[in-house]
C-alpha atoms as a PDB file:
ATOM      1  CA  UNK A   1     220.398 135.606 -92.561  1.00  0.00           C
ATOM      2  CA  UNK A   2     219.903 135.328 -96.676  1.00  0.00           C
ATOM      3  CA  UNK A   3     218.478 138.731 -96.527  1.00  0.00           C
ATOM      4  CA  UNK A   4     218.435 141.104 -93.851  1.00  0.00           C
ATOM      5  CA  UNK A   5     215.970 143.872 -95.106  1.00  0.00           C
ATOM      6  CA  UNK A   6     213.528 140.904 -95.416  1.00  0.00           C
ATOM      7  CA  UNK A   7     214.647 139.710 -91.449  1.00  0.00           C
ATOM      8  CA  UNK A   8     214.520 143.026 -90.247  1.00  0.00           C
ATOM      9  CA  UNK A   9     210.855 143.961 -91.827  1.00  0.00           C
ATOM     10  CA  UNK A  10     209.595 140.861 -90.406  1.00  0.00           C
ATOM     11  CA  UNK A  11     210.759 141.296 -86.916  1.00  0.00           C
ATOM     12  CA  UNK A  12     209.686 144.746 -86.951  1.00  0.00           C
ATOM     13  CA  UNK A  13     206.104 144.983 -88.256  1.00  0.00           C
ATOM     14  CA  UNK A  14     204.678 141.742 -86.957  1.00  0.00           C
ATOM     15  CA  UNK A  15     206.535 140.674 -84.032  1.00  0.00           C
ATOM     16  CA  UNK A  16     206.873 144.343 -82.381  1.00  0.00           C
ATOM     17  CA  UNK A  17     210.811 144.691 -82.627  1.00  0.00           C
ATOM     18  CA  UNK A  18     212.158 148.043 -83.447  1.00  0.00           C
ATOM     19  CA  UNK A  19     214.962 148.743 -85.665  1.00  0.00           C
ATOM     20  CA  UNK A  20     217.723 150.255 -83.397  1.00  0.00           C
ATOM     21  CA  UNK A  21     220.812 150.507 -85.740  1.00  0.00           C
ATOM     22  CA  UNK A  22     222.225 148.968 -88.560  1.00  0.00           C
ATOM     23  CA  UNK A  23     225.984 148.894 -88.536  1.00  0.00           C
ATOM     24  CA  UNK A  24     229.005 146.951 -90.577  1.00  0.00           C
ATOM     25  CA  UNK A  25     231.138 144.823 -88.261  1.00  0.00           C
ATOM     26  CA  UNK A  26     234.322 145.495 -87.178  1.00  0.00           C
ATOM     27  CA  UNK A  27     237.820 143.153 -86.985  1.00  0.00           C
ATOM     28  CA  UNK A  28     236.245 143.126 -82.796  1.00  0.00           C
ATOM     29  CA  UNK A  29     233.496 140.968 -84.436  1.00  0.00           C
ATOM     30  CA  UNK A  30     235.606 138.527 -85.765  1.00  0.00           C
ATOM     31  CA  UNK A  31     237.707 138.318 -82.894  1.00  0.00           C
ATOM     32  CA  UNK A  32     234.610 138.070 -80.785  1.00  0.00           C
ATOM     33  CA  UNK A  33     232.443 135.234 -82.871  1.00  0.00           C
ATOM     34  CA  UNK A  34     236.624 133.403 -83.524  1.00  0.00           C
ATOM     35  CA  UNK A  35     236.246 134.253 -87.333  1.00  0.00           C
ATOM     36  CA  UNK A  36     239.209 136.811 -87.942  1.00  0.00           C
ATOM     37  CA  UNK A  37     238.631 138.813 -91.012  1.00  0.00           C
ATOM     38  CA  UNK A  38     235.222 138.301 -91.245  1.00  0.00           C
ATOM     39  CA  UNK A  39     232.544 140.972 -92.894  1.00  0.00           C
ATOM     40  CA  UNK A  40     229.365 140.964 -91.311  1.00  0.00           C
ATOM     41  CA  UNK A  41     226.206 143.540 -90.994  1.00  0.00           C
ATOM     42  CA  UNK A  42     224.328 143.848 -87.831  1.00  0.00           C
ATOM     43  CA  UNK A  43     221.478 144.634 -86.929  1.00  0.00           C
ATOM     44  CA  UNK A  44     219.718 145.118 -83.753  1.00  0.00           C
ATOM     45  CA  UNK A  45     216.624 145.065 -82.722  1.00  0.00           C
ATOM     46  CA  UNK A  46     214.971 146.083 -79.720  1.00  0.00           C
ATOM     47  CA  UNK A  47     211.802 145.497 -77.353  1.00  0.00           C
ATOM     48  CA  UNK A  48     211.365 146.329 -73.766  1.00  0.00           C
ATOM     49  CA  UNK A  49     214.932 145.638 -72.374  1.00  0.00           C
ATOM     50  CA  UNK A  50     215.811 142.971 -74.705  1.00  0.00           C
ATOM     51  CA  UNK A  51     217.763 142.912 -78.047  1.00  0.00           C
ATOM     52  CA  UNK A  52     217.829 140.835 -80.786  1.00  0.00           C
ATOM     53  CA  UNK A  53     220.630 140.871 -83.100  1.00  0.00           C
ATOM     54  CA  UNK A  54     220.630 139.650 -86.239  1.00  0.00           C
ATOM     55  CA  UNK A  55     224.042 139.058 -88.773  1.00  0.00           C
ATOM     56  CA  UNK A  56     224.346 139.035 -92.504  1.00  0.00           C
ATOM     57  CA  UNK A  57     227.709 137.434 -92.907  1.00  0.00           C
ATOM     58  CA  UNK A  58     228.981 138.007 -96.881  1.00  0.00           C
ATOM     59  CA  UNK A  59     232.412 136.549 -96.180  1.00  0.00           C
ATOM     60  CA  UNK A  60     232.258 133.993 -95.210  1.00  0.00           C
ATOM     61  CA  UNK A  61     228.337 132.548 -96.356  1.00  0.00           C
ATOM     62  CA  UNK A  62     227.045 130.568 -94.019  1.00  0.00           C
ATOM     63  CA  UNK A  63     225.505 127.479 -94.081  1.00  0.00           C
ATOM     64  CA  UNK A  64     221.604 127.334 -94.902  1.00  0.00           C
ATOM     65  CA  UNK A  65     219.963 125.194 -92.243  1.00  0.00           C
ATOM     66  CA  UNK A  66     219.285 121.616 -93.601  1.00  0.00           C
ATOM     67  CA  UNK A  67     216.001 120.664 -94.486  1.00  0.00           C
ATOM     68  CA  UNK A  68     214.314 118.280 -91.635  1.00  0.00           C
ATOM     69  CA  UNK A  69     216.365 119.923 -88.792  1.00  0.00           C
ATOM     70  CA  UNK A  70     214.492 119.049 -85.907  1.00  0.00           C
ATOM     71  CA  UNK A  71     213.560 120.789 -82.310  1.00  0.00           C
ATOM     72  CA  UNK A  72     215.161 117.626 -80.897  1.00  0.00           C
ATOM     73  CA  UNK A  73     218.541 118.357 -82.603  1.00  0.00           C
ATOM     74  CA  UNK A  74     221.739 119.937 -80.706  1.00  0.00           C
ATOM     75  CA  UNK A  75     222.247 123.628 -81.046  1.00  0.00           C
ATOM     76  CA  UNK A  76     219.556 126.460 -81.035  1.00  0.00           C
ATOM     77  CA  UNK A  77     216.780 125.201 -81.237  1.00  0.00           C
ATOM     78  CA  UNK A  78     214.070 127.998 -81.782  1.00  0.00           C
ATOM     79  CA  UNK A  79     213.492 131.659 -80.316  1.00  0.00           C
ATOM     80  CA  UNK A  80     210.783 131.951 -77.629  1.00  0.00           C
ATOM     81  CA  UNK A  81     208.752 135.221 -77.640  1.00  0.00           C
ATOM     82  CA  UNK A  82     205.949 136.090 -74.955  1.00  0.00           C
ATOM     83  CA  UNK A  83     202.785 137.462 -76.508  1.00  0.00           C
ATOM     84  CA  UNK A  84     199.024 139.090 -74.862  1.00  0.00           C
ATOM     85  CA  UNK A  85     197.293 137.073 -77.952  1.00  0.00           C
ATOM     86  CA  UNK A  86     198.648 133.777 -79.327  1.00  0.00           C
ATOM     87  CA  UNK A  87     195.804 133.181 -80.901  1.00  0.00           C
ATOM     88  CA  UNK A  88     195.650 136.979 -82.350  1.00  0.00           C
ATOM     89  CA  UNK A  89     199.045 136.613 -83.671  1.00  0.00           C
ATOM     90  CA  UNK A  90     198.260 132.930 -85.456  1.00  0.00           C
ATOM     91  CA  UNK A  91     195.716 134.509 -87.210  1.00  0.00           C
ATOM     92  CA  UNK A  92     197.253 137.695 -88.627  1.00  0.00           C
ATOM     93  CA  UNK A  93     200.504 135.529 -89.213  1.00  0.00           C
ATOM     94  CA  UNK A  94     199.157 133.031 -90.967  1.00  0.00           C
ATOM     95  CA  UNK A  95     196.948 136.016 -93.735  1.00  0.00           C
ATOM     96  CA  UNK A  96     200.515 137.060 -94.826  1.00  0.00           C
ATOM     97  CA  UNK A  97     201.319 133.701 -95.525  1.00  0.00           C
ATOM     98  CA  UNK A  98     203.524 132.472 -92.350  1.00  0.00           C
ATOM     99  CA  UNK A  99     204.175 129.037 -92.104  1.00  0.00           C
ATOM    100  CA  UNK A 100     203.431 127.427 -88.669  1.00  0.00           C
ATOM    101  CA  UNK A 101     204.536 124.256 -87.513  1.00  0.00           C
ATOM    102  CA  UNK A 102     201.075 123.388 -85.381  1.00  0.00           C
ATOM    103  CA  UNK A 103     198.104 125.649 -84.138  1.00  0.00           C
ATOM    104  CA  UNK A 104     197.484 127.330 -80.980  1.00  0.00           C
ATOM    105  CA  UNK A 105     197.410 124.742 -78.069  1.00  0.00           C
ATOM    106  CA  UNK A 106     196.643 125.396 -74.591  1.00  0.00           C
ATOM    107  CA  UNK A 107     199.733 123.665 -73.429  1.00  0.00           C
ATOM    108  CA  UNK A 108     198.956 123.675 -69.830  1.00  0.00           C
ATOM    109  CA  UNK A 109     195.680 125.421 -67.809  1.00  0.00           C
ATOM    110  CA  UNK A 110     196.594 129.203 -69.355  1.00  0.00           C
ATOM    111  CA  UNK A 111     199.368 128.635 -71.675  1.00  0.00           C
ATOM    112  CA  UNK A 112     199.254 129.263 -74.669  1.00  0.00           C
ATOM    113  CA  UNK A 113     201.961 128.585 -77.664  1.00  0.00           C
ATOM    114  CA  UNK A 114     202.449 127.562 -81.249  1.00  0.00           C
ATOM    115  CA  UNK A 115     205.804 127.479 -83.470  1.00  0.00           C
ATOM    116  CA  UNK A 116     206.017 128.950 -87.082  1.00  0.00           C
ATOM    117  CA  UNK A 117     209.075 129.470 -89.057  1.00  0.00           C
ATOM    118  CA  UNK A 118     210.819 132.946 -89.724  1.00  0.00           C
ATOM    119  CA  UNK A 119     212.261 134.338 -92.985  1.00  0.00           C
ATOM    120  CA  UNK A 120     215.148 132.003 -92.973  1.00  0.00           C
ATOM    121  CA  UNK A 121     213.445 128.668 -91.363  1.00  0.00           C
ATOM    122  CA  UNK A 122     214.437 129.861 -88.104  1.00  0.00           C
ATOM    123  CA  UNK A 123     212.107 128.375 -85.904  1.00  0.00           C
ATOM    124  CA  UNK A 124     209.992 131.094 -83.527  1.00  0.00           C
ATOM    125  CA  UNK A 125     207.506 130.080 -80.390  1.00  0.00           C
ATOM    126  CA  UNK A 126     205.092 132.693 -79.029  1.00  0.00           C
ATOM    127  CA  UNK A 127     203.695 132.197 -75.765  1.00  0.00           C
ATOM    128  CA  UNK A 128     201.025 133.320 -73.725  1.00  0.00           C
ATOM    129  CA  UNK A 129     200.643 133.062 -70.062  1.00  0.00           C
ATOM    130  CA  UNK A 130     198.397 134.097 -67.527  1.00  0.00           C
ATOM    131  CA  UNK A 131     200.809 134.115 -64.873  1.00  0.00           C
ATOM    132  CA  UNK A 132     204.580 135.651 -65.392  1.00  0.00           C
ATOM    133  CA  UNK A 133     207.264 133.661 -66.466  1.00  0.00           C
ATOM    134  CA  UNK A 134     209.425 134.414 -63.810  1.00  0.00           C
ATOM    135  CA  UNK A 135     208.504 135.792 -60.307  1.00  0.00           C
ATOM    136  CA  UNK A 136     209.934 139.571 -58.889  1.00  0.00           C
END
């Protein structure tokens, strides 16, 4: 993240997340994520039984992610949120000035999805779907 506040307010009051705790990592962290001596702030964010964490690393900086990455590259490739209102959400993202990567598509009979890009270029699908993604 290049700035967290900025992450966090996104997440929160346009994609529905809720701000859970903030908290300053402990030595565990960089024993966990094999970067001893790290300092990192967390964040997590929560919606229906799933969290999404989010890390502000000062020490070390990471890395921004290169211009022209591409879905097609190895690594993460992009976060996929459902949505009621693809559509919806295209149009009040794109008023405060998100960037998308294409339009609302009907990808198959009742499905829904476009891509846009988050605070730091991170690359976010929302999905609609008439049926549920996975069965009970």
């Amino acid at each position: 993240m290049l700035d967290l506040d900025k992450c966090i307010e996104f997440y929160c009051n346009h994609l529905g997340f809720k701000l859970v705790r903030t908290m300053e990592g402990s030595e565990m962290v960089g024993k966990v994520v094999g970067m001893s001596g790290c300092k990192v702030t967390i964040a997590h964010l929560g919606m229906g039984t799933s969290v999404l964490e989010l890390f502000l690393y000062t020490d070390p900086v990471g890395e921004l992610i290169p211009p022209g990455r591409k879905q097609a590259d190895k690594g993460f490739s992009h976060l996929g949120l459902r949505s009621t209102d693809v559509r919806g959400m295209y149009s009040k993202l794109r008023k405060i000035g998100v960037e998308f990567i294409s339009e609302p598509i009907e990808f198959r009979s009742g499905v829904w999805l476009c891509y846009f890009y988050g605070p730091d270029r991170e690359v976010i699908e929302i999905r609609e779907s008439e049926r549920p993604l996975v069965e009970a």
